[in-house]
Protein backbone atom coordinates (compact mmCIF):
# COMPACT_ATOMS: atom_id res chain seq x y z
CA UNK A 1 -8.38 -4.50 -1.66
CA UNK A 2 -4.73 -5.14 -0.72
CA UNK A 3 -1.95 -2.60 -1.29
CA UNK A 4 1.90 -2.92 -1.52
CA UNK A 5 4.50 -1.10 -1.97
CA UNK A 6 7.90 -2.68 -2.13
CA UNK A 7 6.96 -5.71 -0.80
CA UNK A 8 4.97 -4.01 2.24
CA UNK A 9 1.24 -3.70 2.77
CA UNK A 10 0.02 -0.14 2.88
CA UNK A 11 -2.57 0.19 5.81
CA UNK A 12 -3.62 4.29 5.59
CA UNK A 13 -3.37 6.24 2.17
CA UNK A 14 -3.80 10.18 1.52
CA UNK A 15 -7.51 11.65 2.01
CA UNK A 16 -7.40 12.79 -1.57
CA UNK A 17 -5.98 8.69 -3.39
CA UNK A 18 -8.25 7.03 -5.59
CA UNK A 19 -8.50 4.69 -8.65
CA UNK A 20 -10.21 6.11 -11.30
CA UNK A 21 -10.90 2.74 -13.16
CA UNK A 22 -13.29 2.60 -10.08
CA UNK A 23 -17.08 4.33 -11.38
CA UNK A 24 -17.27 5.52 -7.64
CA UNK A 25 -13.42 7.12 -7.51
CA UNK A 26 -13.07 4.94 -4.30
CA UNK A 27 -9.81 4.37 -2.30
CA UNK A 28 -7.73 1.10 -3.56
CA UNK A 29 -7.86 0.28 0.39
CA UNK A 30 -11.91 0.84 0.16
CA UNK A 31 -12.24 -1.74 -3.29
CA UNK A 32 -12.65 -5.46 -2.39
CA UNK A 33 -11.92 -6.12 -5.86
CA UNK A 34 -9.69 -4.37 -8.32
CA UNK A 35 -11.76 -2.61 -11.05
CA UNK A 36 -9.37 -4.29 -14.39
CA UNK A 37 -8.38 -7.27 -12.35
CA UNK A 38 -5.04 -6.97 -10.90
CA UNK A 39 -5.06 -9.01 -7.51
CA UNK A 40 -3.43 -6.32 -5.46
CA UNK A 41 -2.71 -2.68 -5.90
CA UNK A 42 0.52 -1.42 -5.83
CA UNK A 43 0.22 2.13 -6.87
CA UNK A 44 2.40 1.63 -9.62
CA UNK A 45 -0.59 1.32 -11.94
CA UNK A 46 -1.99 4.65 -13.99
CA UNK A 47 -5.32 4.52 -12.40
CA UNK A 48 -3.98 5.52 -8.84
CA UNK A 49 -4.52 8.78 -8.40
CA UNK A 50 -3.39 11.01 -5.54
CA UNK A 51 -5.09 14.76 -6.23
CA UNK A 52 -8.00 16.76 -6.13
CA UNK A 53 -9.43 15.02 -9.49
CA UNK A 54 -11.97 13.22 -8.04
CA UNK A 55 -14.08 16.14 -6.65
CA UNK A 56 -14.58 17.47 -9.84
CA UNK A 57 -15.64 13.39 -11.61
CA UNK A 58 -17.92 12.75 -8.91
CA UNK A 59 -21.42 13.96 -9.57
């Protein structure tokens, strides 16, 4: 899916960002849809998630 910040597209994210309104914990950059609809991800939203979370959601 798309992501901007201020108005610029974000190409490459931290190893360790997610969404966690995604079941699979995937990268916004890796989603070709956004999980609760928005058309574009800005990061802004309280499902983006940059930390070690995930490892411990994914089973």
């Amino acid at each position: 899916m798309r992501m901007m910040q201020d108005g610029v597209e974000v190409c490459c994210l931290p190893d360790n960002a997610y969404c966690s309104a995604d079941v699979g914990l995937q990268s916004p950059l890796d989603l070709c849809e956004c999980p609760i609809g928005n058309e574009e991800c800005c990061g802004d939203c309280w499902h983006y998630r940059e930390d070690d979370e995930r490892k411990y959601l994914v089973l």
